[in-house]
PDB file of N, CA and C in Angstrom:
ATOM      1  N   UNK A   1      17.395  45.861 -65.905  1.00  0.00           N
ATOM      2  CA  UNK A   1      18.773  45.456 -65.791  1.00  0.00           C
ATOM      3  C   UNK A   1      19.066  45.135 -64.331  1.00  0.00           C
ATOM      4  N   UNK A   2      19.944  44.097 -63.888  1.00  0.00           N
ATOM      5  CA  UNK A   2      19.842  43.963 -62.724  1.00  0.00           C
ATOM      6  C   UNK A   2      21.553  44.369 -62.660  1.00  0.00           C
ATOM      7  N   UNK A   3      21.481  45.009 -61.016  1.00  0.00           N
ATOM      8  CA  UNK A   3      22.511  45.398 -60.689  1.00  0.00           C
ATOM      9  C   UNK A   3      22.920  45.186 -59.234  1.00  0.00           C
ATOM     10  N   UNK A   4      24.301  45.515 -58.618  1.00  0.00           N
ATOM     11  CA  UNK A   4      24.434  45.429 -57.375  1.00  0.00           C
ATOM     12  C   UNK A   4      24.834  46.204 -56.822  1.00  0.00           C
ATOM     13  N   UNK A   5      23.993  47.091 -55.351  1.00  0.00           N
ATOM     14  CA  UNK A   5      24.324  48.304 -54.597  1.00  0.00           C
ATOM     15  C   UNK A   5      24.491  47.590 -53.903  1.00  0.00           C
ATOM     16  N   UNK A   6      25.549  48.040 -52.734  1.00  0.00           N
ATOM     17  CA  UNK A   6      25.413  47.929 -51.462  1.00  0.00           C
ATOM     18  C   UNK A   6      25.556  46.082 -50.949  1.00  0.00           C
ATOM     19  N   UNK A   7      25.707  45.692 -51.760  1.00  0.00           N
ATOM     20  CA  UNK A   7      25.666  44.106 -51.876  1.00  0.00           C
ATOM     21  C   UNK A   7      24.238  43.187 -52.220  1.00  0.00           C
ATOM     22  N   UNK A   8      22.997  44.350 -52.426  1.00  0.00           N
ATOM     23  CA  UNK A   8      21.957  43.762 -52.999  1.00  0.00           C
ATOM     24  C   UNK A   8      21.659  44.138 -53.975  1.00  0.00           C
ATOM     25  N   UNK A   9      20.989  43.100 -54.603  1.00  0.00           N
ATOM     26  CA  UNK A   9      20.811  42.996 -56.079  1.00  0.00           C
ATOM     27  C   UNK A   9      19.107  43.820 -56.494  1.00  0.00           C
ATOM     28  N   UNK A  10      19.363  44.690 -57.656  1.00  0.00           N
ATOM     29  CA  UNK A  10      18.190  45.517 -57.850  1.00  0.00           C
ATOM     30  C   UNK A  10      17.801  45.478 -59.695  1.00  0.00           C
ATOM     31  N   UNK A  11      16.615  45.123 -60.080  1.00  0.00           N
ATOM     32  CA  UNK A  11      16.447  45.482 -61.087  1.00  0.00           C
ATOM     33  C   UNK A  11      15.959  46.629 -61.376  1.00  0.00           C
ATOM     34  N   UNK A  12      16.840  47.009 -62.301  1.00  0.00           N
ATOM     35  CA  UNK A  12      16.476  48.683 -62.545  1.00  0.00           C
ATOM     36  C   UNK A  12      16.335  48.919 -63.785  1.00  0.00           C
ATOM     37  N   UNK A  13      14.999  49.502 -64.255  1.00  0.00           N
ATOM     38  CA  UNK A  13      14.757  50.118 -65.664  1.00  0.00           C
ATOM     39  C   UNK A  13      15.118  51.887 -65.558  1.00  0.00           C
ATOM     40  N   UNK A  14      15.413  51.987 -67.030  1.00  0.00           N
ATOM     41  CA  UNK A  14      15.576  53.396 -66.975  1.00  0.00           C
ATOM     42  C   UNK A  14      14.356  54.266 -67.051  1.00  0.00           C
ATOM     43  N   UNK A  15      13.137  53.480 -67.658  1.00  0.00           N
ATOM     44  CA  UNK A  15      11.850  54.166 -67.013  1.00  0.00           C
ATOM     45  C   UNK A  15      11.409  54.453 -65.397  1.00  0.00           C
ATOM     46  N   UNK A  16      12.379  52.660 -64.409  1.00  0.00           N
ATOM     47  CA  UNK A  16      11.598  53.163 -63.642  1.00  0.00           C
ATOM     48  C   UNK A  16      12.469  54.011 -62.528  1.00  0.00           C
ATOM     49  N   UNK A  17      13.746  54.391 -63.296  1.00  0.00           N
ATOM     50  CA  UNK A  17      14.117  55.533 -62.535  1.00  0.00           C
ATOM     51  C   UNK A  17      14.265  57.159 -62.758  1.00  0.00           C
ATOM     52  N   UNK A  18      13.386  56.925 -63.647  1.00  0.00           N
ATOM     53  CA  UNK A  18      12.816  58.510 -64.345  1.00  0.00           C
ATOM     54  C   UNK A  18      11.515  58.148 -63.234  1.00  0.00           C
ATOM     55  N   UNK A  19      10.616  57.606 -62.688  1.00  0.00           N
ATOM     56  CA  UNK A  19       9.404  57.691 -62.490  1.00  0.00           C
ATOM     57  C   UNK A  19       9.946  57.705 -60.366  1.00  0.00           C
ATOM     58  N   UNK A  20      11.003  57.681 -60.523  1.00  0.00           N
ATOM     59  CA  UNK A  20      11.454  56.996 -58.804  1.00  0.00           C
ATOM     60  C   UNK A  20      12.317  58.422 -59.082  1.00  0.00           C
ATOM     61  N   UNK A  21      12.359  59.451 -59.791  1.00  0.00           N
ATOM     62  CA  UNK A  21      13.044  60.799 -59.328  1.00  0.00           C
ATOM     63  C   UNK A  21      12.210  61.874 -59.988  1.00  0.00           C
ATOM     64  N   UNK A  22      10.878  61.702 -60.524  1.00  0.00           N
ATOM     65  CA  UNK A  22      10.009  62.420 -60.746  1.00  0.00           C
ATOM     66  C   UNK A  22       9.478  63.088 -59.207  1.00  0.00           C
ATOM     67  N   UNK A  23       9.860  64.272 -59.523  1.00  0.00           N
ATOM     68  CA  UNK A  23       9.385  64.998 -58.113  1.00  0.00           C
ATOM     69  C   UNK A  23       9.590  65.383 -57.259  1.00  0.00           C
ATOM     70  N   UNK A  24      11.545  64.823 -57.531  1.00  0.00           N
ATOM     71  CA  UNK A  24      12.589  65.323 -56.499  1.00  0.00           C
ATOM     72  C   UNK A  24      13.428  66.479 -56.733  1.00  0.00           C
ATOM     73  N   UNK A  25      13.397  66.837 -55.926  1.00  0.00           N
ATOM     74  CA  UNK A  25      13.703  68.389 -55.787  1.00  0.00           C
ATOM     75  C   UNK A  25      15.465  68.027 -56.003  1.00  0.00           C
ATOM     76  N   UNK A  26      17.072  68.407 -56.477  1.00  0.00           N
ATOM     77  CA  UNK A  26      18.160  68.243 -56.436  1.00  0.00           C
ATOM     78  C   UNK A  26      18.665  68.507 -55.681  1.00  0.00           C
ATOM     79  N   UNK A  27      19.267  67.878 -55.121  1.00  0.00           N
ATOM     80  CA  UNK A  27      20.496  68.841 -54.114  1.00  0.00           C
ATOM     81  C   UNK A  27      21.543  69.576 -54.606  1.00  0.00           C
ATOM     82  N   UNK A  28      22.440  70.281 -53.559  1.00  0.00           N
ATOM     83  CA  UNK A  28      23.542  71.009 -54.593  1.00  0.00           C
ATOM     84  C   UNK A  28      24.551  69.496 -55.086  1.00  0.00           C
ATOM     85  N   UNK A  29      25.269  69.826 -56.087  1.00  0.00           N
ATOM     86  CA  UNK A  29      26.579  68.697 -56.571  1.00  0.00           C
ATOM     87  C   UNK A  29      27.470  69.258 -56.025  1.00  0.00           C
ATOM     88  N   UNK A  30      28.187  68.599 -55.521  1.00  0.00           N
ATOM     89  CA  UNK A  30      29.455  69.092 -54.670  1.00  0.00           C
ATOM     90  C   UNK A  30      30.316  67.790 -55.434  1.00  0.00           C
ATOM     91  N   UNK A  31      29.830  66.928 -56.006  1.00  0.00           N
ATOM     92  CA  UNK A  31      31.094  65.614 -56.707  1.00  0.00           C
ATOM     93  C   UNK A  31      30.353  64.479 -57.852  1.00  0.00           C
ATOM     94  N   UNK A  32      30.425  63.297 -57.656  1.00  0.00           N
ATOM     95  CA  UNK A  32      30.127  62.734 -59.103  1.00  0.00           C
ATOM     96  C   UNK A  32      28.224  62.876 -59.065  1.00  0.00           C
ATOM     97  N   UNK A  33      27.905  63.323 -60.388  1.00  0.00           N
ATOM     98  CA  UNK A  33      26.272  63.244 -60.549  1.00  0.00           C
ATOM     99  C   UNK A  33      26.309  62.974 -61.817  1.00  0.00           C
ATOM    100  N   UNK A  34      24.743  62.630 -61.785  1.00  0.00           N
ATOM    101  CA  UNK A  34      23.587  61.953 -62.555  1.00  0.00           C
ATOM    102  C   UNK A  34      22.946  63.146 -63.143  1.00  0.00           C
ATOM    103  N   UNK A  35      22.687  62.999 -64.969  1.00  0.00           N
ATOM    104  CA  UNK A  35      21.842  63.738 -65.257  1.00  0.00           C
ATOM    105  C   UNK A  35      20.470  62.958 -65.639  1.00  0.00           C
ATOM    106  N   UNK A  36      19.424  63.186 -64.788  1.00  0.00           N
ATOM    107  CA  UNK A  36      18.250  62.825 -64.696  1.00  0.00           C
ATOM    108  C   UNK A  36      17.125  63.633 -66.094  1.00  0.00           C
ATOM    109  N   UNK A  37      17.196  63.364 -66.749  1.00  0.00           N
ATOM    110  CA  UNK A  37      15.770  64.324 -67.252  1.00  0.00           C
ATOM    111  C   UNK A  37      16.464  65.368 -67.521  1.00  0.00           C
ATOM    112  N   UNK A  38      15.972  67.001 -67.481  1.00  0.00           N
ATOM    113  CA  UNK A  38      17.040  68.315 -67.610  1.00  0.00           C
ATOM    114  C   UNK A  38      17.497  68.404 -66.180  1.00  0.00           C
ATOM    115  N   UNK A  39      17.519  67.590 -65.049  1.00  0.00           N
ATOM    116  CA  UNK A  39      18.254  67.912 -63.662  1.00  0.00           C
ATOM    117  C   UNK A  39      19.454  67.182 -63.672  1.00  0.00           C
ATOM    118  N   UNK A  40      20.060  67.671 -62.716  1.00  0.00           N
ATOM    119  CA  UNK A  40      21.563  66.743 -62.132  1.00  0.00           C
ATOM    120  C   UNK A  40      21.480  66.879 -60.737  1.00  0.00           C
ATOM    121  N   UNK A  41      21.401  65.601 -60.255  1.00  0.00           N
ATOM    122  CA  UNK A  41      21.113  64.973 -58.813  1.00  0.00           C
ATOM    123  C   UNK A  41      22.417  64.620 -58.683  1.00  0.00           C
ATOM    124  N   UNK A  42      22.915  64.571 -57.105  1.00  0.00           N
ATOM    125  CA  UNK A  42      24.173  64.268 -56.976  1.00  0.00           C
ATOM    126  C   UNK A  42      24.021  62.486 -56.771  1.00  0.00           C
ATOM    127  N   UNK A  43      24.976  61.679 -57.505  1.00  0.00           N
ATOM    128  CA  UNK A  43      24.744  60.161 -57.286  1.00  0.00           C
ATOM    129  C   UNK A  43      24.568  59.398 -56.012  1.00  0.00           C
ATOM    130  N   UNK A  44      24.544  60.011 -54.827  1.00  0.00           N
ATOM    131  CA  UNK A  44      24.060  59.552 -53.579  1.00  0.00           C
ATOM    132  C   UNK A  44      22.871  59.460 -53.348  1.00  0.00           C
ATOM    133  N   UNK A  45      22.449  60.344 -53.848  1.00  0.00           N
ATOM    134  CA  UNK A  45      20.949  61.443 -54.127  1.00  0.00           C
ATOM    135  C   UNK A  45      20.178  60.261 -54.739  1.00  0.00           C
ATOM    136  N   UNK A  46      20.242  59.868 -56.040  1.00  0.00           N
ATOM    137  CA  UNK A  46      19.872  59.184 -56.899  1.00  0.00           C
ATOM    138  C   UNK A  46      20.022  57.877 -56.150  1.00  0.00           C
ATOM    139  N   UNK A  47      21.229  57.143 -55.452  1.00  0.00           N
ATOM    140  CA  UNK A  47      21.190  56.080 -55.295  1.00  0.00           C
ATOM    141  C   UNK A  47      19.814  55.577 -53.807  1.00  0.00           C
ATOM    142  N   UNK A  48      19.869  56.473 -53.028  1.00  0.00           N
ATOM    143  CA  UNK A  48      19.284  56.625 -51.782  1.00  0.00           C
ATOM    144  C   UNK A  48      17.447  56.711 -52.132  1.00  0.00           C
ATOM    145  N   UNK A  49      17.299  57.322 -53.499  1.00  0.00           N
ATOM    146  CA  UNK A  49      16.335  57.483 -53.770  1.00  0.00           C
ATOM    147  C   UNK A  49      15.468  55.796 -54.411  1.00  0.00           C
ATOM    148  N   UNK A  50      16.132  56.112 -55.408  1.00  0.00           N
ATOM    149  CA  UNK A  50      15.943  54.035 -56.593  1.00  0.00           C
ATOM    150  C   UNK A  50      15.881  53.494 -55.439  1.00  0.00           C
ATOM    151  N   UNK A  51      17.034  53.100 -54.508  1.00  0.00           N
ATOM    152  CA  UNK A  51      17.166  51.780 -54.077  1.00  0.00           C
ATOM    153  C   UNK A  51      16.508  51.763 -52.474  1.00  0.00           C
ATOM    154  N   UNK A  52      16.261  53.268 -51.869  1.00  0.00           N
ATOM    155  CA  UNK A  52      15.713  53.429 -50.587  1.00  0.00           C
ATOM    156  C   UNK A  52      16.729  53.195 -49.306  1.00  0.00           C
ATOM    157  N   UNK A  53      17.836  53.035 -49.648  1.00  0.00           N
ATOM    158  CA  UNK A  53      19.061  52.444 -49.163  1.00  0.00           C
ATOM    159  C   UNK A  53      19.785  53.925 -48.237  1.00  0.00           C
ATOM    160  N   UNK A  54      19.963  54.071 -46.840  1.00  0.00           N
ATOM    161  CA  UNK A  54      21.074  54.903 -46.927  1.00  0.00           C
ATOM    162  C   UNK A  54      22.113  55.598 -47.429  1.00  0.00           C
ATOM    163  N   UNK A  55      22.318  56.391 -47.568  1.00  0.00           N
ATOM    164  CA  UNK A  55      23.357  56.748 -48.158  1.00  0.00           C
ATOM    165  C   UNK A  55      24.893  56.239 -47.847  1.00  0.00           C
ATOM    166  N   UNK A  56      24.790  56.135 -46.633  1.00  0.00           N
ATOM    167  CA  UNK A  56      26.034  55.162 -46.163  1.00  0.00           C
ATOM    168  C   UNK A  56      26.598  53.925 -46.788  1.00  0.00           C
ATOM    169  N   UNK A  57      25.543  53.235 -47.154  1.00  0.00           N
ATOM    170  CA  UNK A  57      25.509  51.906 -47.672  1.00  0.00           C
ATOM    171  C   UNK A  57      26.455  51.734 -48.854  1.00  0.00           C
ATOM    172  N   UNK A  58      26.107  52.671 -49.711  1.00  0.00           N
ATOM    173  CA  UNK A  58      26.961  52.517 -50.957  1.00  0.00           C
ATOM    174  C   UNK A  58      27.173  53.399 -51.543  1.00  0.00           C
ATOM    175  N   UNK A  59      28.284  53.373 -52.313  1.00  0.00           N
ATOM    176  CA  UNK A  59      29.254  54.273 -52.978  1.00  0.00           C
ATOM    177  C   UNK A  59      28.864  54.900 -54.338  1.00  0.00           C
ATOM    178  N   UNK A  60      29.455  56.042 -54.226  1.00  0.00           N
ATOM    179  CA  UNK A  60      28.631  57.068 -55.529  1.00  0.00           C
ATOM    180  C   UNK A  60      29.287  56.181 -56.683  1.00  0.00           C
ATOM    181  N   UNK A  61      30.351  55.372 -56.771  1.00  0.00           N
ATOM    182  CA  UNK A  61      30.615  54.937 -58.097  1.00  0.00           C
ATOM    183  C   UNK A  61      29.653  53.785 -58.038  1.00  0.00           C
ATOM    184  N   UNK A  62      29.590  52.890 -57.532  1.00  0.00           N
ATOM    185  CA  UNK A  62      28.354  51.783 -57.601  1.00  0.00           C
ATOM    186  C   UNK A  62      26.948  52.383 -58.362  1.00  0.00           C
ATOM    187  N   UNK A  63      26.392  53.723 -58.061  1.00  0.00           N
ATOM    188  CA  UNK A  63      25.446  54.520 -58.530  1.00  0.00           C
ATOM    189  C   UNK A  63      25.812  54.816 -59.759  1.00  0.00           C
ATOM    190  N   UNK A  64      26.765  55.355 -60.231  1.00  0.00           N
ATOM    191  CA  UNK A  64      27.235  56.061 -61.531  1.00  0.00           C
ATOM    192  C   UNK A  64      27.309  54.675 -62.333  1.00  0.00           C
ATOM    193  N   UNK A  65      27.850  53.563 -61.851  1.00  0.00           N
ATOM    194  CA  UNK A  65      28.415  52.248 -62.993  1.00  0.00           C
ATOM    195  C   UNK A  65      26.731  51.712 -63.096  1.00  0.00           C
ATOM    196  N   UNK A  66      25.812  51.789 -62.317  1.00  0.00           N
ATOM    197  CA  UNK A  66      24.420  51.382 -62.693  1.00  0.00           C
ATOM    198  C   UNK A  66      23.717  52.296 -63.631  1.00  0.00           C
ATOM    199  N   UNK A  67      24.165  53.499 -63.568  1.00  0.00           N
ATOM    200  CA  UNK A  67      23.226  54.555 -64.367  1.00  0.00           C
ATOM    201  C   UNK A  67      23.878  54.913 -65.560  1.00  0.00           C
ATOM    202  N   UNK A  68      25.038  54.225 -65.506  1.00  0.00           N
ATOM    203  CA  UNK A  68      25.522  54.664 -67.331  1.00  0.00           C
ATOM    204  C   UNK A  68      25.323  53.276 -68.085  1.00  0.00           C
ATOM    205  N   UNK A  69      25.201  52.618 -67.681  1.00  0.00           N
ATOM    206  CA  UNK A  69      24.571  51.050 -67.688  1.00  0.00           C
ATOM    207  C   UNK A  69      23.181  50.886 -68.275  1.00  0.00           C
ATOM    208  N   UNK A  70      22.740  51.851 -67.224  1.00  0.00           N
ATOM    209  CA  UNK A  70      21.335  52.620 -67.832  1.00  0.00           C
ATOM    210  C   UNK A  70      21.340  53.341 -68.739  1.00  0.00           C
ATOM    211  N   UNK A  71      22.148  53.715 -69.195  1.00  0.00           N
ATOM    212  CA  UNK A  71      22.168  54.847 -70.179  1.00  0.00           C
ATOM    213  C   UNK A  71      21.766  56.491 -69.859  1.00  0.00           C
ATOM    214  N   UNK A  72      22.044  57.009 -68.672  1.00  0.00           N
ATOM    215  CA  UNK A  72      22.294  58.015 -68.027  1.00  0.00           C
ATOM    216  C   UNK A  72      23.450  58.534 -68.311  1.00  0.00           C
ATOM    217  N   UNK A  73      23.243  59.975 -68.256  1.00  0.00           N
ATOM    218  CA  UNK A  73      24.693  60.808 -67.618  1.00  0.00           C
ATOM    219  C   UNK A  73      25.181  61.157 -67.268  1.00  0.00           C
ATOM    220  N   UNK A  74      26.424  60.669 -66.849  1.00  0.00           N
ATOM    221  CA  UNK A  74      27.265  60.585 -65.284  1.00  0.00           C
ATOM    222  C   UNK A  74      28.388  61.219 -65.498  1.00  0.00           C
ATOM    223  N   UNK A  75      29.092  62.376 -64.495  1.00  0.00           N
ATOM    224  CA  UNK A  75      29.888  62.749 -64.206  1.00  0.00           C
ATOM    225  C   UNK A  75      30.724  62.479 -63.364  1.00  0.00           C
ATOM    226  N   UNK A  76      32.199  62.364 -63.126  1.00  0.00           N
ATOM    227  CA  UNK A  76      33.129  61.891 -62.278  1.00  0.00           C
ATOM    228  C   UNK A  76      33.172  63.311 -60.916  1.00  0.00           C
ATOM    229  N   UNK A  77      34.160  62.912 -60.129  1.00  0.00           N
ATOM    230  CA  UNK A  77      34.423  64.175 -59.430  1.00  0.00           C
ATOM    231  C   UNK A  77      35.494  65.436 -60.299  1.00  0.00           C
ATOM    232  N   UNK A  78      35.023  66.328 -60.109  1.00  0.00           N
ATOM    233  CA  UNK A  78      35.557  67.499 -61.289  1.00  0.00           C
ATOM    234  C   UNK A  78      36.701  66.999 -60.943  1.00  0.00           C
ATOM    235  N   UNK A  79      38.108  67.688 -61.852  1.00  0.00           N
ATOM    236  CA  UNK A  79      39.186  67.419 -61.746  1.00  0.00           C
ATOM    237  C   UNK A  79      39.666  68.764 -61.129  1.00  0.00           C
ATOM    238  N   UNK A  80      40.742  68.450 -60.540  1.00  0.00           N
ATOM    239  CA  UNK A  80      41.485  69.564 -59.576  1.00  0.00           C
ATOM    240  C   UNK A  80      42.264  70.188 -60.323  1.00  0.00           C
ATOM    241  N   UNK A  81      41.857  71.785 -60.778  1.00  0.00           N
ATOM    242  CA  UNK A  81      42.834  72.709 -61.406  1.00  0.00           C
ATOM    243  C   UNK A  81      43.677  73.575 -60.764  1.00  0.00           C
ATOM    244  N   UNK A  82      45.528  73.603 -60.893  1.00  0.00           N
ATOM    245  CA  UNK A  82      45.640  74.326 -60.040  1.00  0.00           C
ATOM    246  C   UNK A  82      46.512  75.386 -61.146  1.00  0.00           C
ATOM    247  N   UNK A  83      46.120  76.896 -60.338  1.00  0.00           N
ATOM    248  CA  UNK A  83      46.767  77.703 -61.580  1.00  0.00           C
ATOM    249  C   UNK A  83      48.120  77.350 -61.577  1.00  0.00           C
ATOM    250  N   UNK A  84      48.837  77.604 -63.201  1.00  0.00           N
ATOM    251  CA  UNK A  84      50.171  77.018 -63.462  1.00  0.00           C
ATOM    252  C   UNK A  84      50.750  78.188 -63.254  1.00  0.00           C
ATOM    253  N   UNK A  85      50.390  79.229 -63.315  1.00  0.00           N
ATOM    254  CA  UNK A  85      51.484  80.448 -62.901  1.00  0.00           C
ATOM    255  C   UNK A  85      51.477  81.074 -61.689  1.00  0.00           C
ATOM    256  N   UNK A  86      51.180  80.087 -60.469  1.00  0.00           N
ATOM    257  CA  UNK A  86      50.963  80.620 -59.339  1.00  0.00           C
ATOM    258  C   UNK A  86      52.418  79.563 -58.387  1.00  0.00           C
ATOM    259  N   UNK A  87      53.081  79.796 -57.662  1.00  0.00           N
ATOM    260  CA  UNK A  87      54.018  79.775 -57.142  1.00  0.00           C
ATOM    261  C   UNK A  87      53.840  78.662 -56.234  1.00  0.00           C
ATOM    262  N   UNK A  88      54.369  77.873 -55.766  1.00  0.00           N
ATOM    263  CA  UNK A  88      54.245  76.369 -54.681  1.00  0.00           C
ATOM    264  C   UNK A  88      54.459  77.659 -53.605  1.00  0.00           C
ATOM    265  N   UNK A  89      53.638  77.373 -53.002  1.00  0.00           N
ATOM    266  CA  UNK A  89      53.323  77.432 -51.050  1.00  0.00           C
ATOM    267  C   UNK A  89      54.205  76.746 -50.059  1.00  0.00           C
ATOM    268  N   UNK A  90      54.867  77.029 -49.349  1.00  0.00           N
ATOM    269  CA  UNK A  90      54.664  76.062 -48.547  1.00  0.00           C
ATOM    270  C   UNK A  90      53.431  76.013 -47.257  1.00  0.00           C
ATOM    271  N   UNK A  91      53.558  75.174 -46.623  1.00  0.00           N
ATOM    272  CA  UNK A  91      52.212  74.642 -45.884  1.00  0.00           C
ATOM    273  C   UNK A  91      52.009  76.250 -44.514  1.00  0.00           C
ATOM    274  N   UNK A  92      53.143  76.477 -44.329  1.00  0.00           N
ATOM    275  CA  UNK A  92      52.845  78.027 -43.310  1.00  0.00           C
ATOM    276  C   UNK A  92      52.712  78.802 -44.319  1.00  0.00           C
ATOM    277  N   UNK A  93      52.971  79.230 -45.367  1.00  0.00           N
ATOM    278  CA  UNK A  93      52.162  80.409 -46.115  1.00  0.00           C
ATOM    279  C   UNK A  93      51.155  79.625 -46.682  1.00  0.00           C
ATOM    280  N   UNK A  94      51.005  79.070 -46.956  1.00  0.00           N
ATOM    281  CA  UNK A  94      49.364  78.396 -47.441  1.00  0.00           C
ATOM    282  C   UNK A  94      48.302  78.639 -46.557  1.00  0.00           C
ATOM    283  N   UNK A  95      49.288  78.203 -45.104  1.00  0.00           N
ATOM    284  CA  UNK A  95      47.698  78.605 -43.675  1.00  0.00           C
ATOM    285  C   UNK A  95      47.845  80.164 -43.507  1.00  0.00           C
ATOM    286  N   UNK A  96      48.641  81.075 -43.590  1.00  0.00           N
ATOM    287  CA  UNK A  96      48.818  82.290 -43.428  1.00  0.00           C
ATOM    288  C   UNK A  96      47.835  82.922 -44.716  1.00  0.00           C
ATOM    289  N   UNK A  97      47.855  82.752 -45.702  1.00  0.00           N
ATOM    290  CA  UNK A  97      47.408  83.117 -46.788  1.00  0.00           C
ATOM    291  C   UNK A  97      45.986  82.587 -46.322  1.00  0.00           C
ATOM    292  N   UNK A  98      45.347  81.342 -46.367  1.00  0.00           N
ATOM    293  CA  UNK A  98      44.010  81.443 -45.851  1.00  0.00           C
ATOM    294  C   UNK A  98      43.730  81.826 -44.583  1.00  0.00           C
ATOM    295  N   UNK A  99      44.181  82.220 -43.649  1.00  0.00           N
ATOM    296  CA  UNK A  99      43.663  82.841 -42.634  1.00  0.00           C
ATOM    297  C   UNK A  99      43.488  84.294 -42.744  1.00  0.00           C
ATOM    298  N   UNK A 100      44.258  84.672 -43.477  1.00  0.00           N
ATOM    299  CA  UNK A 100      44.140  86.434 -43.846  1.00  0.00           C
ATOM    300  C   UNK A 100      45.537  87.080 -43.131  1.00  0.00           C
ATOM    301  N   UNK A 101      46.309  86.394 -42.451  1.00  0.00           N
ATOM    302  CA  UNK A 101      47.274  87.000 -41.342  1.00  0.00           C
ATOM    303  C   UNK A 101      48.287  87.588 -42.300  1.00  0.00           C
ATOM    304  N   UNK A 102      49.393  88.033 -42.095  1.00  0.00           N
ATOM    305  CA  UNK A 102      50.370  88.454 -42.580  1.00  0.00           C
ATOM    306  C   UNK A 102      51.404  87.464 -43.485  1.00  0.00           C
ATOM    307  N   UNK A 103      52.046  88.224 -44.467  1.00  0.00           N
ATOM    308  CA  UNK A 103      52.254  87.551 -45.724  1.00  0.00           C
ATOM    309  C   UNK A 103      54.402  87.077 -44.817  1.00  0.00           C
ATOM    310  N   UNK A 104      53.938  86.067 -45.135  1.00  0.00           N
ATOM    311  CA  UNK A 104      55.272  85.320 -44.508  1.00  0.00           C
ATOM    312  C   UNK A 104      56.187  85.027 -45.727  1.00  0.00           C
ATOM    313  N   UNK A 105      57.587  85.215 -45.637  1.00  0.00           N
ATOM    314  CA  UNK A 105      58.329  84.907 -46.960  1.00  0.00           C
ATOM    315  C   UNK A 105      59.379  83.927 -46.499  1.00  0.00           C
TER     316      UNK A 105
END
């Protein structure tokens, strides 16, 4: 399948990117990933790897829209949960509260 990272064009089989992440160790996921085989590589990871490209170059969604394309499985960035029975902050008790200092009302 041919695709476009970074503004160059790559043909990519889904064999030959099972055979281009055979052997790579994962990094941690900290945001959108790829499930490779039984691993999950983070999509920078994956893209830097296939295409040999910096990571700079191109964007984890460019990676994810090629690999579900591929027929991979791709995760977005988790979604942000915030507890519903916990009270709005404002921004000085929010930094007071993570710093550990005293509880400001």
């Amino acid at each position: 399948m041919r695709c476009i990272i970074a503004r160059f064009p790559f043909d990519l089989t889904k064999s030959g990117v099972l055979e281009s992440m055979k052997g790579v160790k994962p990094e941690q996921v900290s945001g959108e990933s790829v499930v490779i085989g039984r691993r999950t590589y983070p999509a920078k990871q994956v893209g830097q790897v296939v295409t040999r490209q910096d990571r700079r170059d191109f964007s984890a969604a460019e990676v994810l829209r090629a690999m579900t394309r591929l027929g991979f499985t791709c995760h977005g960035l988790p979604a942000a949960s915030a507890p519903a029975s916990a009270p709005a902050l404002s921004p000085l008790q929010q930094a007071s509260a993570t710093l550990g200092g005293p509880e400001i009302s």
